[in-house]
PDB file of N, CA and C in Angstrom:
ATOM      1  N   UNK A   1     -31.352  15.328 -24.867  1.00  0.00           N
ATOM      2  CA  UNK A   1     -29.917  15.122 -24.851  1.00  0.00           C
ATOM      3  C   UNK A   1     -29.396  15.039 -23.418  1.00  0.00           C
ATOM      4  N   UNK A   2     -29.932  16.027 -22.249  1.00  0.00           N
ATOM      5  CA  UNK A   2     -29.694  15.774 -21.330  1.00  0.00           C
ATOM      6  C   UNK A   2     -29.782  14.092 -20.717  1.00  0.00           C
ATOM      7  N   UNK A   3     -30.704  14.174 -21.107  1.00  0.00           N
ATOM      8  CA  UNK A   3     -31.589  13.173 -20.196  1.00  0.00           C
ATOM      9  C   UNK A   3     -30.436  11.805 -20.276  1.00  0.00           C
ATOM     10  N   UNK A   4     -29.855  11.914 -22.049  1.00  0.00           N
ATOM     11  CA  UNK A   4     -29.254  10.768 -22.324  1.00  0.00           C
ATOM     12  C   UNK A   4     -27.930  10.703 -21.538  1.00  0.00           C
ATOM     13  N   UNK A   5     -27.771  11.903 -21.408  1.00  0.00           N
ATOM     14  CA  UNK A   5     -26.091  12.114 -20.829  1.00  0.00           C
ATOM     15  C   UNK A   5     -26.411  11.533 -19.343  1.00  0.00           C
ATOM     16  N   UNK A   6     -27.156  11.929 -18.655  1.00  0.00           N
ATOM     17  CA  UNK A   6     -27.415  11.388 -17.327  1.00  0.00           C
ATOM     18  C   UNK A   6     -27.893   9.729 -17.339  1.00  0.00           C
ATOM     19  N   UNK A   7     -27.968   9.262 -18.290  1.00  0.00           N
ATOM     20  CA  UNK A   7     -28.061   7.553 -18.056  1.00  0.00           C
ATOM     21  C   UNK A   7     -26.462   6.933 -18.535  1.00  0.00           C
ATOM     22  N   UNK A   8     -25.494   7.721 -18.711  1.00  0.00           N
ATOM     23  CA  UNK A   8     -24.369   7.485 -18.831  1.00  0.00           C
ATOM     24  C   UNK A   8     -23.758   7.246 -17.275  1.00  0.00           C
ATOM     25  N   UNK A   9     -23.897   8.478 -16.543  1.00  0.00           N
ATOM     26  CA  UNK A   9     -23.215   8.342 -15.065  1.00  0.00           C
ATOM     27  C   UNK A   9     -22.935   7.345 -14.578  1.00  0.00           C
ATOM     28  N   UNK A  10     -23.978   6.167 -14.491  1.00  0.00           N
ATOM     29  CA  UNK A  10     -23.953   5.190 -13.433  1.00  0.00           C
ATOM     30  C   UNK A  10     -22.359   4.440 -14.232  1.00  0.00           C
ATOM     31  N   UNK A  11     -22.947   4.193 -15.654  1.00  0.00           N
ATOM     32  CA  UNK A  11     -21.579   3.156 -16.238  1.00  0.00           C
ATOM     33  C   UNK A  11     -20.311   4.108 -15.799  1.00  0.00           C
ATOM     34  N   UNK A  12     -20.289   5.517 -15.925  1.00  0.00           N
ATOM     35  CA  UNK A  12     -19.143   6.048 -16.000  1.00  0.00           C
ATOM     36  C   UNK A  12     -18.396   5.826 -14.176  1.00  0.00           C
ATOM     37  N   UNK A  13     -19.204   6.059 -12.976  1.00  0.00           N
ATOM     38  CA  UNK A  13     -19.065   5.656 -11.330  1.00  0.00           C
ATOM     39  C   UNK A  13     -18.288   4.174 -12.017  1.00  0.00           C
ATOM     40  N   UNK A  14     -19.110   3.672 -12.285  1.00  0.00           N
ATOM     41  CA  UNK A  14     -18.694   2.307 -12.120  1.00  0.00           C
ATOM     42  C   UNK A  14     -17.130   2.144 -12.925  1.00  0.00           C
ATOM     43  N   UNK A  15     -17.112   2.516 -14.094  1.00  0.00           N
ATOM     44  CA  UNK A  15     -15.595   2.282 -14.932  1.00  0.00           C
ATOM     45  C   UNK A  15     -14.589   2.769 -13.973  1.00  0.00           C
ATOM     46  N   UNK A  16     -14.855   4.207 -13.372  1.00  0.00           N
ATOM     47  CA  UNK A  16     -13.763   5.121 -12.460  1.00  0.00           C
ATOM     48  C   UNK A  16     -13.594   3.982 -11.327  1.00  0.00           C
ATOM     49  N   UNK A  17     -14.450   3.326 -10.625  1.00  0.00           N
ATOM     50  CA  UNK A  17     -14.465   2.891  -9.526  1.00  0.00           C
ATOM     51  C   UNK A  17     -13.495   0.917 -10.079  1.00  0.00           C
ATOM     52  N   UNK A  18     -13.330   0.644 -10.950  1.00  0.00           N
ATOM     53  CA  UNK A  18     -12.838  -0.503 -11.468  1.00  0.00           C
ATOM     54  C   UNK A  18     -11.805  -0.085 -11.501  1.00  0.00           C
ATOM     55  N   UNK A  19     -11.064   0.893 -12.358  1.00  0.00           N
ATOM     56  CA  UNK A  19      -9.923   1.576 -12.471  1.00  0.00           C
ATOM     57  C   UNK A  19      -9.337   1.713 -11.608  1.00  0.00           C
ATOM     58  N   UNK A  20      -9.748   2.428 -10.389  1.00  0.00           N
ATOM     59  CA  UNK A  20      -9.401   2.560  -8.904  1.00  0.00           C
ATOM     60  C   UNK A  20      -9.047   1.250  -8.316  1.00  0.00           C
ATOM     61  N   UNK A  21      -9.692   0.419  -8.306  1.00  0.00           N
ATOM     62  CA  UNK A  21      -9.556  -1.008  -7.824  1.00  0.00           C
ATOM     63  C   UNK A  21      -8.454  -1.415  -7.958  1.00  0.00           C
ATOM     64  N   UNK A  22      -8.422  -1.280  -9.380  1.00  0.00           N
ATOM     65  CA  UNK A  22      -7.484  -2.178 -10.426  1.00  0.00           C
ATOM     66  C   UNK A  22      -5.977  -1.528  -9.592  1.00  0.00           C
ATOM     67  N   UNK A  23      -5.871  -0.174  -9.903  1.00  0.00           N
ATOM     68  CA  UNK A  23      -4.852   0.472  -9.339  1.00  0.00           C
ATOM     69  C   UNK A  23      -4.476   0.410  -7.989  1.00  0.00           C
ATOM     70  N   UNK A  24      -5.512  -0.032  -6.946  1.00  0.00           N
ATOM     71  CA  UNK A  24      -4.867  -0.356  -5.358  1.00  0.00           C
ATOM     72  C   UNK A  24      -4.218  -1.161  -5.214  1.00  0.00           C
ATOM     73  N   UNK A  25      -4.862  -2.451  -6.352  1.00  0.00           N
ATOM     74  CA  UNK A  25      -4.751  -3.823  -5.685  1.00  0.00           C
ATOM     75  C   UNK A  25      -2.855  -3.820  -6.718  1.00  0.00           C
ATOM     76  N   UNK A  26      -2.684  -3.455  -7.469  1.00  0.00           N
ATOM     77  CA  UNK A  26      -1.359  -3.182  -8.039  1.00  0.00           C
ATOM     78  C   UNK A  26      -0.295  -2.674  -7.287  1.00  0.00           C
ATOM     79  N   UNK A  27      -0.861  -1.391  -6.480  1.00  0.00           N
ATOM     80  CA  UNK A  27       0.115  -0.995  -5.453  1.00  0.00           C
ATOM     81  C   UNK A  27       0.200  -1.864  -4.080  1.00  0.00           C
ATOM     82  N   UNK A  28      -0.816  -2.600  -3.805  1.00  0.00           N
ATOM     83  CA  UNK A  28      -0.770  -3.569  -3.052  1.00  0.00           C
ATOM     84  C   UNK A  28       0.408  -4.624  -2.940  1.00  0.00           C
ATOM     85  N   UNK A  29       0.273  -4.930  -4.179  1.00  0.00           N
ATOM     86  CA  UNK A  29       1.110  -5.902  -4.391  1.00  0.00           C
ATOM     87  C   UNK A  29       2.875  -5.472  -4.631  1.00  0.00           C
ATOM     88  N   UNK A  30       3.110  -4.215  -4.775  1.00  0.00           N
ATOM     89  CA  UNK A  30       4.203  -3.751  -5.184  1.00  0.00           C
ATOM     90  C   UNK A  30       4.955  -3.184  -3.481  1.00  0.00           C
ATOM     91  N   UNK A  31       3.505  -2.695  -2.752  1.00  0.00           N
ATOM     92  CA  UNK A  31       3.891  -2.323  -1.296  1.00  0.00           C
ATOM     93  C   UNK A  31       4.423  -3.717  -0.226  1.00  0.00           C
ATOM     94  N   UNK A  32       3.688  -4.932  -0.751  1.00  0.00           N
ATOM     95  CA  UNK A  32       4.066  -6.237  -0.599  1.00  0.00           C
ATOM     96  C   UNK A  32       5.289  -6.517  -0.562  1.00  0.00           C
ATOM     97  N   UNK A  33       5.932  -6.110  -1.703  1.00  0.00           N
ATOM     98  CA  UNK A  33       7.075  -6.799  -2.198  1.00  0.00           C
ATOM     99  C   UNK A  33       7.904  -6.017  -1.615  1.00  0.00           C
ATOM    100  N   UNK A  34       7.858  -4.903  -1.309  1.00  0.00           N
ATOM    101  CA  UNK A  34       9.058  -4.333  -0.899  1.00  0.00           C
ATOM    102  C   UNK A  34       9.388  -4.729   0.115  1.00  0.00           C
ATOM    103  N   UNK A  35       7.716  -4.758   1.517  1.00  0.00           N
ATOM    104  CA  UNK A  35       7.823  -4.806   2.472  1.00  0.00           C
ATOM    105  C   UNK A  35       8.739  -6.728   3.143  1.00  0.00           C
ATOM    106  N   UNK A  36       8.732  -7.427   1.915  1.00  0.00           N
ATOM    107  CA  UNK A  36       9.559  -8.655   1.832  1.00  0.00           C
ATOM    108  C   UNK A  36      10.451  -8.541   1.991  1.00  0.00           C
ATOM    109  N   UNK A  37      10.983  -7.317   0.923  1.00  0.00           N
ATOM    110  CA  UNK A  37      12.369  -7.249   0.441  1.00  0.00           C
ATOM    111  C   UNK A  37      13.233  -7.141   1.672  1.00  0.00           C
ATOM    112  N   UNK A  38      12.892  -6.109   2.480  1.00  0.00           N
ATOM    113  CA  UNK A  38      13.272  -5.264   3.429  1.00  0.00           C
ATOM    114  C   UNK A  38      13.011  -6.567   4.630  1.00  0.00           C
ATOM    115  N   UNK A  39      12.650  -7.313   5.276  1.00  0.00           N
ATOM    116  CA  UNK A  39      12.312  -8.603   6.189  1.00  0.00           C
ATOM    117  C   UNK A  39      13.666  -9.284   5.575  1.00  0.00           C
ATOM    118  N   UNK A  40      13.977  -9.321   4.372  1.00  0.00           N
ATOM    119  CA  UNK A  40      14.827 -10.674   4.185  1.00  0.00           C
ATOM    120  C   UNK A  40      16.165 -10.117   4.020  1.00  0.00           C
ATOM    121  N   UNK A  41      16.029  -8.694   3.975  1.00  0.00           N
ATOM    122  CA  UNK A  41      17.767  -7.661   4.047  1.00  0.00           C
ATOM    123  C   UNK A  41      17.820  -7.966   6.034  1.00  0.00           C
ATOM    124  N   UNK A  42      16.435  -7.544   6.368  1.00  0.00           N
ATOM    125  CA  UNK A  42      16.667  -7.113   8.346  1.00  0.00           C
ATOM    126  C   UNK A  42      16.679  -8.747   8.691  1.00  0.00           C
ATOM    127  N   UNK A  43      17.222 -10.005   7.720  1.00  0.00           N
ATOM    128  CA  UNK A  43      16.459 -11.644   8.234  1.00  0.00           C
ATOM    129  C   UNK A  43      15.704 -11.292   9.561  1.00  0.00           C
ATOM    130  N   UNK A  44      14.554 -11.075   8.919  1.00  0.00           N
ATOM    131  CA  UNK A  44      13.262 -10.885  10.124  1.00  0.00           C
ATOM    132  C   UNK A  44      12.289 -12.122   8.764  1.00  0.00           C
ATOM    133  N   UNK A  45      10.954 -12.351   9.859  1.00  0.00           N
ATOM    134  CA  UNK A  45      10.370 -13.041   8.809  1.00  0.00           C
ATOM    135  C   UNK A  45       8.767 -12.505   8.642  1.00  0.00           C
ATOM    136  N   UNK A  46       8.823 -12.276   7.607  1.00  0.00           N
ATOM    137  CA  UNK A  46       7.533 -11.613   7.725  1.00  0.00           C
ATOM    138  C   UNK A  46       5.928 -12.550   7.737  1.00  0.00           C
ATOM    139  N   UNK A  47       4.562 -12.410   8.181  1.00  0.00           N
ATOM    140  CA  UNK A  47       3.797 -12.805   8.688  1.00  0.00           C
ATOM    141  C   UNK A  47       2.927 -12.793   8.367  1.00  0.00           C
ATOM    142  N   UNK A  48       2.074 -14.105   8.201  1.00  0.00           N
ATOM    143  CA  UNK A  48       0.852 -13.910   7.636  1.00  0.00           C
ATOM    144  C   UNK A  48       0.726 -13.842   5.867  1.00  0.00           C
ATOM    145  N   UNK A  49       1.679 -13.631   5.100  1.00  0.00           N
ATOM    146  CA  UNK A  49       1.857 -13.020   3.786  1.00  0.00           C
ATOM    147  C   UNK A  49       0.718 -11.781   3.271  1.00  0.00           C
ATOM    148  N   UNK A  50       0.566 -11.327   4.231  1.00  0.00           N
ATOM    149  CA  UNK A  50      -0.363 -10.129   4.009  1.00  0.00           C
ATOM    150  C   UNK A  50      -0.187  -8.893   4.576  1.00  0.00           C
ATOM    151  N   UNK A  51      -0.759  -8.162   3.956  1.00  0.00           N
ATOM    152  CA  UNK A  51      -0.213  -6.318   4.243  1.00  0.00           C
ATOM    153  C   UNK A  51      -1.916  -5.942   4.247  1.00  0.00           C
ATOM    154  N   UNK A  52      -1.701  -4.418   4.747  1.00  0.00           N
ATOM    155  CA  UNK A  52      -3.077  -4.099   4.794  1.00  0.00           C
ATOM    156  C   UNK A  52      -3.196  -2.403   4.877  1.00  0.00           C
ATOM    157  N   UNK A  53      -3.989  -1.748   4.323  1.00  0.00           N
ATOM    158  CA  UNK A  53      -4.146  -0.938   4.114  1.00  0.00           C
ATOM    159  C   UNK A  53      -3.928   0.064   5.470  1.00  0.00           C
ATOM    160  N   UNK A  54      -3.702   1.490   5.605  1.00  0.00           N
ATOM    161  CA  UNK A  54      -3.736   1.848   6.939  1.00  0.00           C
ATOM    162  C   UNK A  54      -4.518   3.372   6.587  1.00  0.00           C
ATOM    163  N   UNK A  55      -3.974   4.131   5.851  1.00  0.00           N
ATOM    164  CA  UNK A  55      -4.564   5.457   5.610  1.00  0.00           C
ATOM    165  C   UNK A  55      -4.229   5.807   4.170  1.00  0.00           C
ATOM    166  N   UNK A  56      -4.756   6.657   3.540  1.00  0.00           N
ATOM    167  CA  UNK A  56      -5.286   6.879   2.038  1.00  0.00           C
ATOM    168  C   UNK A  56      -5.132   8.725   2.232  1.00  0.00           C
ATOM    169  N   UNK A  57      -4.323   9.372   1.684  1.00  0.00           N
ATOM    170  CA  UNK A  57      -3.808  10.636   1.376  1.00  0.00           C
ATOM    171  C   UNK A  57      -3.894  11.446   0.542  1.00  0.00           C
ATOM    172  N   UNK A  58      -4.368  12.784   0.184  1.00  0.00           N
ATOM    173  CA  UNK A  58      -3.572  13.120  -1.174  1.00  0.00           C
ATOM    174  C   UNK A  58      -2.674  14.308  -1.005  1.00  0.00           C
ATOM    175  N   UNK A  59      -1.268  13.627  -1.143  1.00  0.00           N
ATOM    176  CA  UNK A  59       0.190  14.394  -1.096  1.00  0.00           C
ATOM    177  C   UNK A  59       0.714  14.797  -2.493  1.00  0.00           C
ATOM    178  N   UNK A  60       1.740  15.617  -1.970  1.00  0.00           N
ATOM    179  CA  UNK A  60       2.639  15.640  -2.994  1.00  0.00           C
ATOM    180  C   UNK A  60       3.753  14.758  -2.815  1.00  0.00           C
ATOM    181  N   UNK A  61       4.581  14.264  -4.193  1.00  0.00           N
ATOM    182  CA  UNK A  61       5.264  13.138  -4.194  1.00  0.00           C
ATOM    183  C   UNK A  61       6.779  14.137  -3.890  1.00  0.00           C
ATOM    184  N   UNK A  62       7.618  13.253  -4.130  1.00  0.00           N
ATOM    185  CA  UNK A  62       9.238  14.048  -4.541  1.00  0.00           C
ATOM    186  C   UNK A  62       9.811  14.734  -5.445  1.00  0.00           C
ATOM    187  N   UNK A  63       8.687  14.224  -6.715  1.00  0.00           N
ATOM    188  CA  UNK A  63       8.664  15.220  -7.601  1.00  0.00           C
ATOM    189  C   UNK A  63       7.734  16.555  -7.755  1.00  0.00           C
ATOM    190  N   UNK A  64       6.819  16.524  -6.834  1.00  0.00           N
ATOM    191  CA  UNK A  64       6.633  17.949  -6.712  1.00  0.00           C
ATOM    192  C   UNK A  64       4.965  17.563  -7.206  1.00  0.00           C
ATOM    193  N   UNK A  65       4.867  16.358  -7.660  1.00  0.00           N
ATOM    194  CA  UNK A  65       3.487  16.111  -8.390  1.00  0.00           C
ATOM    195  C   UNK A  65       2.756  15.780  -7.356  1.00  0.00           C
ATOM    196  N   UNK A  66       1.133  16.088  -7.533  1.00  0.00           N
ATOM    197  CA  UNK A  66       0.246  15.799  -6.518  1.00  0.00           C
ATOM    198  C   UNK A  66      -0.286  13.944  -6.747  1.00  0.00           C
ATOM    199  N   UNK A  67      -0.773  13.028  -5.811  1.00  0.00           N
ATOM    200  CA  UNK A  67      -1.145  12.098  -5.940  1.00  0.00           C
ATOM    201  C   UNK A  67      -1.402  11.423  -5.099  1.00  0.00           C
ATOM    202  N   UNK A  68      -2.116   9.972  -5.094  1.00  0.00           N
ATOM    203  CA  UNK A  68      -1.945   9.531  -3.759  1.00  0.00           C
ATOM    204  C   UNK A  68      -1.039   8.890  -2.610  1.00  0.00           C
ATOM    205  N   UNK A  69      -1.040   9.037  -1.638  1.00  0.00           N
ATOM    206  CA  UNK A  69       0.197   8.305  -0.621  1.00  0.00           C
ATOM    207  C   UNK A  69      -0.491   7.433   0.200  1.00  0.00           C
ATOM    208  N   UNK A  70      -0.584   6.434   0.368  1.00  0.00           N
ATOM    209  CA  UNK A  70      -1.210   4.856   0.763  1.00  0.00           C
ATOM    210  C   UNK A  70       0.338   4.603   2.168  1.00  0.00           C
ATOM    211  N   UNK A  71      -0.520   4.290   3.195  1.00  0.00           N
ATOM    212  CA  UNK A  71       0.483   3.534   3.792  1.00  0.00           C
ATOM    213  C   UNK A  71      -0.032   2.290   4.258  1.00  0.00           C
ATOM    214  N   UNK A  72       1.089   1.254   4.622  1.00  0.00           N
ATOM    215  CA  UNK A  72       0.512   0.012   4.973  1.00  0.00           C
ATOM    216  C   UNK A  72       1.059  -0.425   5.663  1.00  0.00           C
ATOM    217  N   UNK A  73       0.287  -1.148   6.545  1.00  0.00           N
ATOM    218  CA  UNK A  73       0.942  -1.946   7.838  1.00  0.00           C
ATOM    219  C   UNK A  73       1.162  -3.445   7.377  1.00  0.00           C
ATOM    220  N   UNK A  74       1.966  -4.247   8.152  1.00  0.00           N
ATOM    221  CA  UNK A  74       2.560  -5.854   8.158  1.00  0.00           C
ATOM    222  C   UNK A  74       3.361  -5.820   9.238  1.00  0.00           C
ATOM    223  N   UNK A  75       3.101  -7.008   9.530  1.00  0.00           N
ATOM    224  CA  UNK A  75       3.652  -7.510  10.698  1.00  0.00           C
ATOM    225  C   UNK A  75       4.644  -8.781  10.423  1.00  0.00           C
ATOM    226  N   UNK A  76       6.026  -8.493  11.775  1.00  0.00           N
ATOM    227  CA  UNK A  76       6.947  -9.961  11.225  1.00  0.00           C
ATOM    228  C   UNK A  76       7.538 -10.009  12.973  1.00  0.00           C
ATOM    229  N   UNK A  77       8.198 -10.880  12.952  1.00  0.00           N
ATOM    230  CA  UNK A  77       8.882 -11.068  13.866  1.00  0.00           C
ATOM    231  C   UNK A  77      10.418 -11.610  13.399  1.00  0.00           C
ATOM    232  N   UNK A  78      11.466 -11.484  15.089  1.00  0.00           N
ATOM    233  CA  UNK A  78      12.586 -11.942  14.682  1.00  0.00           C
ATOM    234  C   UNK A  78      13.027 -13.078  15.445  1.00  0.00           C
ATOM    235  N   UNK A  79      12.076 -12.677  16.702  1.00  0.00           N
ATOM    236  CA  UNK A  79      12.227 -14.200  17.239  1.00  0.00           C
ATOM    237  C   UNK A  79      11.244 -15.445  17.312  1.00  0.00           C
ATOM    238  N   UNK A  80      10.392 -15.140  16.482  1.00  0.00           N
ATOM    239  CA  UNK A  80       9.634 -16.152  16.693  1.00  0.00           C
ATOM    240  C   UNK A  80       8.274 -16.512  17.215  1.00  0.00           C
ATOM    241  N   UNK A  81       8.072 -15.308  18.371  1.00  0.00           N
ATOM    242  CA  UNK A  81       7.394 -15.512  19.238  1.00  0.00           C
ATOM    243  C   UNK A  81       6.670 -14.086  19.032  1.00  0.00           C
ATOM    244  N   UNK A  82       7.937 -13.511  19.453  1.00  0.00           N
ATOM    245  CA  UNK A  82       6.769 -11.947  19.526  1.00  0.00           C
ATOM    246  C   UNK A  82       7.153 -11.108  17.962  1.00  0.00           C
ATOM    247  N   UNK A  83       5.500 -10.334  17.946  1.00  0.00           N
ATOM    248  CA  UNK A  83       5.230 -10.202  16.659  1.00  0.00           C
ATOM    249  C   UNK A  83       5.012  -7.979  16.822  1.00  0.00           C
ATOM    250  N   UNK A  84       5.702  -7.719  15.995  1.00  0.00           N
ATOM    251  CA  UNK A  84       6.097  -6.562  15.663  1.00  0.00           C
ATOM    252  C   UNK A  84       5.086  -5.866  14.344  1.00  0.00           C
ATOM    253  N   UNK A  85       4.761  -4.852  14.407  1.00  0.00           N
ATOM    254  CA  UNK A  85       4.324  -3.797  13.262  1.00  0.00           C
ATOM    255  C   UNK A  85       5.258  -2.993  12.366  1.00  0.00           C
ATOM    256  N   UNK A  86       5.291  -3.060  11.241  1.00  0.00           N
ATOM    257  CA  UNK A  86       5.798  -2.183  10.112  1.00  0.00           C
ATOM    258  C   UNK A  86       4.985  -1.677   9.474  1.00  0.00           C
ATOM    259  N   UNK A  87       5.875  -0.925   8.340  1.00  0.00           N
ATOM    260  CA  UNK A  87       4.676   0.106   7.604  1.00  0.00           C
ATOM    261  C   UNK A  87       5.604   0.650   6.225  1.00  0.00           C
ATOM    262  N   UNK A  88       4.754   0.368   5.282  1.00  0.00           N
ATOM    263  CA  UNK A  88       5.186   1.066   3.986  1.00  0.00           C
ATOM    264  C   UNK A  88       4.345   2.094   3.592  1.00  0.00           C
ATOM    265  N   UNK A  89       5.437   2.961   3.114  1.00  0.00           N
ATOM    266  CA  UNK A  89       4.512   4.085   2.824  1.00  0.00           C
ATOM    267  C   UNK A  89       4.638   4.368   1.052  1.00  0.00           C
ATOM    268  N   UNK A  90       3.595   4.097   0.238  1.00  0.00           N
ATOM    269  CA  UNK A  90       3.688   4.217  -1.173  1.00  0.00           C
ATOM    270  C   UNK A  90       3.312   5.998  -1.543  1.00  0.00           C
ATOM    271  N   UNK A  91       3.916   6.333  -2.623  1.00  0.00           N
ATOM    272  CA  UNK A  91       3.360   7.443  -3.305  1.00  0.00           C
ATOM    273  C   UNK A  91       3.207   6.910  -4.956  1.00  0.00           C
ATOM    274  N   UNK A  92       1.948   6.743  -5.030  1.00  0.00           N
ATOM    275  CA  UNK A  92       1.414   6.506  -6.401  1.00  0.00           C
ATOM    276  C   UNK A  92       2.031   4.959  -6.399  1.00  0.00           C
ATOM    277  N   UNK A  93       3.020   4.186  -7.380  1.00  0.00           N
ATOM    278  CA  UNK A  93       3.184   3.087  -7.666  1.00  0.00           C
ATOM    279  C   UNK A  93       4.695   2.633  -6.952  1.00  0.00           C
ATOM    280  N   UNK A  94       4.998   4.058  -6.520  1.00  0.00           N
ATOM    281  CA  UNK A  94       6.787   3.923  -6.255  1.00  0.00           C
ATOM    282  C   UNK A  94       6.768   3.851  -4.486  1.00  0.00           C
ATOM    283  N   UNK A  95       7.654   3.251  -3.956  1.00  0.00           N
ATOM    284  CA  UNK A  95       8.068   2.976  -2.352  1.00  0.00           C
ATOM    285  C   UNK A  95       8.951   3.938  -2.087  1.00  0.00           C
ATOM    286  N   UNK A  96       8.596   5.053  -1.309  1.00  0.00           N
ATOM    287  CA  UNK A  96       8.845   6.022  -0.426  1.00  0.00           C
ATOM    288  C   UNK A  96      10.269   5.649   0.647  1.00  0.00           C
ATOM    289  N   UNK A  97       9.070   4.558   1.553  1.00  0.00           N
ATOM    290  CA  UNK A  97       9.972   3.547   2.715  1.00  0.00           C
ATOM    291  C   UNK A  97       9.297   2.432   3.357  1.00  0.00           C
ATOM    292  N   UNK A  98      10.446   1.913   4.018  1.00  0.00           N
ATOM    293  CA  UNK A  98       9.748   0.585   4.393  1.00  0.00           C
ATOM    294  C   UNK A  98      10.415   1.187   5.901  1.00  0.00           C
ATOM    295  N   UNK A  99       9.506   0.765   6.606  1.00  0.00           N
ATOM    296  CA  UNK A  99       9.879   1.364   8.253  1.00  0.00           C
ATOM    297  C   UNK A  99      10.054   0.146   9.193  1.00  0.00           C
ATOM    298  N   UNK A 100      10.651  -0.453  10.123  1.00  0.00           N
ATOM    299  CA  UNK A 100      11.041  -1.418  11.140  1.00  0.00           C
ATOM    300  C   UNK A 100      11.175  -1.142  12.447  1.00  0.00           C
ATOM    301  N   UNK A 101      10.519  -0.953  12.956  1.00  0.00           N
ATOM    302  CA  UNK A 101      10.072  -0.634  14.596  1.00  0.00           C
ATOM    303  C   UNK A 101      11.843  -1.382  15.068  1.00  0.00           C
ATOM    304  N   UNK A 102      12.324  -0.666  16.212  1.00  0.00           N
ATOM    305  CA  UNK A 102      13.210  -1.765  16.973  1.00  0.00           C
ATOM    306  C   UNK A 102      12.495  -2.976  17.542  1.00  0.00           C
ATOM    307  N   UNK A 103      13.232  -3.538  17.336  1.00  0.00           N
ATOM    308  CA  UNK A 103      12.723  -5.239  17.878  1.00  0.00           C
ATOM    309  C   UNK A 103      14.145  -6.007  18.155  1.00  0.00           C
ATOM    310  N   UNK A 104      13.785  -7.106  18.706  1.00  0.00           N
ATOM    311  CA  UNK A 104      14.500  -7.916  19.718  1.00  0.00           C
ATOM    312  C   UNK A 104      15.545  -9.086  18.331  1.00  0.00           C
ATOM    313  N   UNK A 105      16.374  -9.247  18.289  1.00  0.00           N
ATOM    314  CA  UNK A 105      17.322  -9.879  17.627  1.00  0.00           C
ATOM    315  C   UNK A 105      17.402 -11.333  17.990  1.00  0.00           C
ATOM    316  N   UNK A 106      17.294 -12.132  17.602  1.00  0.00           N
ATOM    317  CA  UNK A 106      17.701 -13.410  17.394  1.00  0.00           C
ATOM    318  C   UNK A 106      18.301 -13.997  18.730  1.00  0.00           C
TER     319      UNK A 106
END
């Protein structure tokens, strides 16, 4: 019986590790959108259409619950030329903040 339970593991790594996936690439896309949202409130333009991972946490949220906090960097500019760093910071599926370095105006 043992023996059988231990030829389970590998499928079970692997399901946890899909799940996980599944769930970054979701907050990915949700850390994305905000980080848009927030470029087209500051008319800055954001760059590249890509965001990228920066550090991987485990916090507590606002509600007091434990989980993970993901932050992410993207880059935009406002004039054109020179190109600036931002950063969203997710807890679990929900946006925390979207952060905007000072930068140079139009």
């Amino acid at each position: 019986m043992l023996y059988q339970l231990g030829q389970w593991w590998p499928l079970l790594i692997l399901v946890l590790g899909g799940l996980y996936t599944w769930g970054a690439v979701r907050v990915k896309e949700l850390a994305y959108q905000a980080a848009a949202r927030r470029c087209q409130l500051e008319d800055v333009q954001l760059l590249d259409q890509s965001i990228a991972l920066k550090s991987l946490k485990l916090r507590r949220g606002p509600s007091g619950s434990l989980g993970l906090q993901r932050q992410f960097a993207f880059e935009f500019t406002s004039t054109g030329t020179q190109r600036y760093q931002g950063w969203v910071i997710m807890q679990g599926q929900r946006c925390l903040s979207v952060e905007l370095p000072p930068h140079r105006l139009q």
